[in-house]
C-alpha atoms as a PDB file:
ATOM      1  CA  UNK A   1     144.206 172.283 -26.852  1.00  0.00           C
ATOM      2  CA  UNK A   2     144.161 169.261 -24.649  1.00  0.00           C
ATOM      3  CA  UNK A   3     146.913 166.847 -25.113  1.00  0.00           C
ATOM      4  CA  UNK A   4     145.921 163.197 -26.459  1.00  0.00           C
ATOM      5  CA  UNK A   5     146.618 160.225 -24.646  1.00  0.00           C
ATOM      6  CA  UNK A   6     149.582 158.324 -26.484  1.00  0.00           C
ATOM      7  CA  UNK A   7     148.827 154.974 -27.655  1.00  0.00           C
ATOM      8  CA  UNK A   8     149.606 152.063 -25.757  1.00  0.00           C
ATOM      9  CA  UNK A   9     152.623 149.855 -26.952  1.00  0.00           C
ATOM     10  CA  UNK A  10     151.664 146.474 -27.834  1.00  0.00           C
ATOM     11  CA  UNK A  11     153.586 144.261 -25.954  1.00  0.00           C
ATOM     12  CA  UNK A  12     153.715 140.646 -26.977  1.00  0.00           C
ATOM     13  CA  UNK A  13     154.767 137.612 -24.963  1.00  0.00           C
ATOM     14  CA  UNK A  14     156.010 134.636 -26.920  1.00  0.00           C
ATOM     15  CA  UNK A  15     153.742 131.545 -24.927  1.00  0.00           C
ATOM     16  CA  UNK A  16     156.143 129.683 -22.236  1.00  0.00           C
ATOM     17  CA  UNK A  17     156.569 125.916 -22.512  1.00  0.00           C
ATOM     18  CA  UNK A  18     157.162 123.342 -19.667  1.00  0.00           C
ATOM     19  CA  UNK A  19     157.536 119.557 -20.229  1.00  0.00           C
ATOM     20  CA  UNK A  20     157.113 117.699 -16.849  1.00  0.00           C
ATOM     21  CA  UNK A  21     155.974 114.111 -16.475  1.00  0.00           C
ATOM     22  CA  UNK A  22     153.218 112.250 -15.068  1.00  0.00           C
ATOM     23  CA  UNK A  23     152.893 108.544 -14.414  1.00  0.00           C
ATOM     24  CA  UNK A  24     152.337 107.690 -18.350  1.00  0.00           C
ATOM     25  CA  UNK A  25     152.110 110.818 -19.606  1.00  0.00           C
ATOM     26  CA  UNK A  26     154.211 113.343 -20.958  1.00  0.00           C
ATOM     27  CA  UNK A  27     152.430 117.126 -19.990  1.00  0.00           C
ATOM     28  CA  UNK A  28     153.236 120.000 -22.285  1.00  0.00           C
ATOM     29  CA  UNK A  29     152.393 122.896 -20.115  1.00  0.00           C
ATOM     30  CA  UNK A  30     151.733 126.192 -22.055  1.00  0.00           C
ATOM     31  CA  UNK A  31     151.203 130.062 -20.584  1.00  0.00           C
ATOM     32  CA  UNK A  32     150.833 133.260 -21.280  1.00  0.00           C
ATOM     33  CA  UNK A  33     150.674 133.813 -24.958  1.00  0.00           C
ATOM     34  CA  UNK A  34     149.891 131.515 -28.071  1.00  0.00           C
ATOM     35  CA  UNK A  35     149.992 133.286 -31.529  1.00  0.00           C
ATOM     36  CA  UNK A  36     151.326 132.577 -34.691  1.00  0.00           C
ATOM     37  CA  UNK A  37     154.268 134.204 -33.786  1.00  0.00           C
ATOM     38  CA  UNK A  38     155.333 130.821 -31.902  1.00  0.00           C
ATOM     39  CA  UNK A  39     154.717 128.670 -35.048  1.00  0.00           C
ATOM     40  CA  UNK A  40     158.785 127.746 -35.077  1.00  0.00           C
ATOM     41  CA  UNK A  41     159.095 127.078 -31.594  1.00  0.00           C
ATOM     42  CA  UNK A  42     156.371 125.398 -31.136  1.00  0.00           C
ATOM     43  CA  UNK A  43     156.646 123.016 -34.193  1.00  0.00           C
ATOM     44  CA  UNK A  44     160.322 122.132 -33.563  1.00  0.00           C
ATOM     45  CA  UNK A  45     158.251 120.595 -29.562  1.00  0.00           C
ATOM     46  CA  UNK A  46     156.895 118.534 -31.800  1.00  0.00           C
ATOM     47  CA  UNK A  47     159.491 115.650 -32.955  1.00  0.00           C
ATOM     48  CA  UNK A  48     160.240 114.934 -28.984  1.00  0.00           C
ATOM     49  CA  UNK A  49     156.491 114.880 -28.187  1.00  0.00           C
ATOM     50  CA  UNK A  50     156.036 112.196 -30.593  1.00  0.00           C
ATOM     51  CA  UNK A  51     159.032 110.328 -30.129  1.00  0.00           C
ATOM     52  CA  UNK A  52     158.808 110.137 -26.099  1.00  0.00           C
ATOM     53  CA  UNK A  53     155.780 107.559 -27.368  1.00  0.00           C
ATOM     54  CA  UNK A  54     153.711 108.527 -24.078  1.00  0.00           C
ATOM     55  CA  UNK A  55     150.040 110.117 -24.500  1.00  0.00           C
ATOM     56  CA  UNK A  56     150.644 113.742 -24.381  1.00  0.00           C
ATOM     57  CA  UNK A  57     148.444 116.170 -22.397  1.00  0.00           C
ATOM     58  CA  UNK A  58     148.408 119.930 -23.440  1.00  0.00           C
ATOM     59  CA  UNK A  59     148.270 121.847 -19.913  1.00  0.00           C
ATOM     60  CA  UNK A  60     146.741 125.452 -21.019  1.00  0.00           C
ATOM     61  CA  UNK A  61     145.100 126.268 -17.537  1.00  0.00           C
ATOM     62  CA  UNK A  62     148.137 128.920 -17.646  1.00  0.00           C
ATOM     63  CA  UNK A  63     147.148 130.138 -21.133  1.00  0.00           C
ATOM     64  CA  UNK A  64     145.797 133.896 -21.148  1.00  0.00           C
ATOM     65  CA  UNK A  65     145.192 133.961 -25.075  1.00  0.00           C
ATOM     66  CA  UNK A  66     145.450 132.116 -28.575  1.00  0.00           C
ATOM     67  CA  UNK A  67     144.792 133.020 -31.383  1.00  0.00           C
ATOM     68  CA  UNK A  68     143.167 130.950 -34.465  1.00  0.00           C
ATOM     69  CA  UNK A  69     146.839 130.139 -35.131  1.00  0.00           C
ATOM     70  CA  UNK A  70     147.303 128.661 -31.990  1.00  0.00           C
ATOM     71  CA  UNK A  71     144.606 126.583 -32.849  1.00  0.00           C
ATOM     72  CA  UNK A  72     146.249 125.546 -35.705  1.00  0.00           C
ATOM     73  CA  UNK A  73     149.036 124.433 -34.231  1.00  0.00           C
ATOM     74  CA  UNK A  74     147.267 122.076 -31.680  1.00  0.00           C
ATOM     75  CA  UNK A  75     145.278 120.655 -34.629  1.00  0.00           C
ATOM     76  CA  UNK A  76     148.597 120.093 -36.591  1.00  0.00           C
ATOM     77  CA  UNK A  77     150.381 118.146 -32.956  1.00  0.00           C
ATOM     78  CA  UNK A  78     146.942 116.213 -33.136  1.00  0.00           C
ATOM     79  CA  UNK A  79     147.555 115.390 -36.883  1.00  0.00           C
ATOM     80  CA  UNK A  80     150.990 114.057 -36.306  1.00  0.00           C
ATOM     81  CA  UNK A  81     149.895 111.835 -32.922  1.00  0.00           C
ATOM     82  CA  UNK A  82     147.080 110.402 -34.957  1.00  0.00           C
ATOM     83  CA  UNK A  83     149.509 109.431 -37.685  1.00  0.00           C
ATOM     84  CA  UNK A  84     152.158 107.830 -34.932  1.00  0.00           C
ATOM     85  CA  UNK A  85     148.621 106.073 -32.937  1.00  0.00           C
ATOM     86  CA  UNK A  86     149.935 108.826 -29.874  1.00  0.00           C
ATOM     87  CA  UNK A  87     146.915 109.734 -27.522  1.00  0.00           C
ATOM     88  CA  UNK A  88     146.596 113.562 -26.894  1.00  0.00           C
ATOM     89  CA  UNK A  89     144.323 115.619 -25.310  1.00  0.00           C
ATOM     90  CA  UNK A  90     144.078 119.377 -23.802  1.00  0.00           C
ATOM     91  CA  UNK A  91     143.953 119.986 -19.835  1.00  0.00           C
ATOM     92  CA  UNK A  92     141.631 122.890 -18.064  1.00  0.00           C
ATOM     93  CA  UNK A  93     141.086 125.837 -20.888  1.00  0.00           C
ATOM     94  CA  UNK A  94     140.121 129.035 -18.788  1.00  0.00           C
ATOM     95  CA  UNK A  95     138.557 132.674 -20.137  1.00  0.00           C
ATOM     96  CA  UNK A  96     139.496 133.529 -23.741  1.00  0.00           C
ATOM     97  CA  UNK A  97     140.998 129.804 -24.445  1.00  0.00           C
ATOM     98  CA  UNK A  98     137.953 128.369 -23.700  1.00  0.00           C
ATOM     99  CA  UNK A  99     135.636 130.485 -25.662  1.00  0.00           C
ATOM    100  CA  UNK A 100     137.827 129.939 -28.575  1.00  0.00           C
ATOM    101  CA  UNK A 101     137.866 126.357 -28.144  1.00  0.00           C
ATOM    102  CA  UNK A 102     133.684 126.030 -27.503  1.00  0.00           C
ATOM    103  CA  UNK A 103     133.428 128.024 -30.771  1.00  0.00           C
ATOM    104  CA  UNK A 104     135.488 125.987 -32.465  1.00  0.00           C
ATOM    105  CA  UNK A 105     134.059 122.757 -31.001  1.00  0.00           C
ATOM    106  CA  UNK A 106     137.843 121.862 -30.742  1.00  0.00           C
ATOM    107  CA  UNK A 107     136.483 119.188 -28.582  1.00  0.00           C
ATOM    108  CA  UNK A 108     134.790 117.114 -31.005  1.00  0.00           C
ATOM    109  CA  UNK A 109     138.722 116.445 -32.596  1.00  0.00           C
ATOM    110  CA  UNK A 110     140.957 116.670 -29.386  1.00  0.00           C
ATOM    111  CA  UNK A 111     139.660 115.375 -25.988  1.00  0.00           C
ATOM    112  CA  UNK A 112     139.577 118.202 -23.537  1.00  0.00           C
ATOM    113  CA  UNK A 113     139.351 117.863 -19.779  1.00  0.00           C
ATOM    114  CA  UNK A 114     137.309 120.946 -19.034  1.00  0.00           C
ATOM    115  CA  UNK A 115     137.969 120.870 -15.241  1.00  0.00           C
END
């Protein structure tokens, strides 16, 4: 008998921040990964996000995949901005990001610069 393939080891990789500056803006830049995994991390970004008290723009050009927790956790840092009267919105989604956010019509609650 033949021998079987053996199955591929998921390998997952927690999404990689970056917080860089831009004349009056603060730019949370996210890649690889975003699942629910990175709820902790992620929320604990928040607090300095909002206090900096500059608009925030969410860089995910560098973003190969989210999940619908991902999502959640960009619609819970828009919750908190819109609660503090901080400006957010989400820079150049590419592939599966983008899909997920068209479906989702993401757009119609968070500005999104598509380009």
């Amino acid at each position: 008998p033949g021998t079987a393939n053996p199955p591929r080891a998921f390998h997952r990789h927690a999404v990689e921040t970056e917080l860089t500056s831009e004349p009056g803006h603060t730019v949370l830049s996210l890649r690889d990964q975003m699942t629910h995994a990175d709820r902790v991390n992620f929320d604990n970004l928040i607090p300095g996000l909002i206090k900096g008290g500059q608009p925030v723009i969410i860089d995910v050009a560098g973003l190969q995949y989210m999940d619908s927790a991902g999502l959640g956790m960009l619609l819970n840092l828009h919750d908190k901005a819109t609660k503090t009267s901080l400006s957010l919105r989400i820079r150049k989604p590419r592939g599966d990001v983008k899909q997920l956010m068209n479906l989702s019509c993401m757009d119609r609650l968070i500005p999104i610069e598509w380009q």
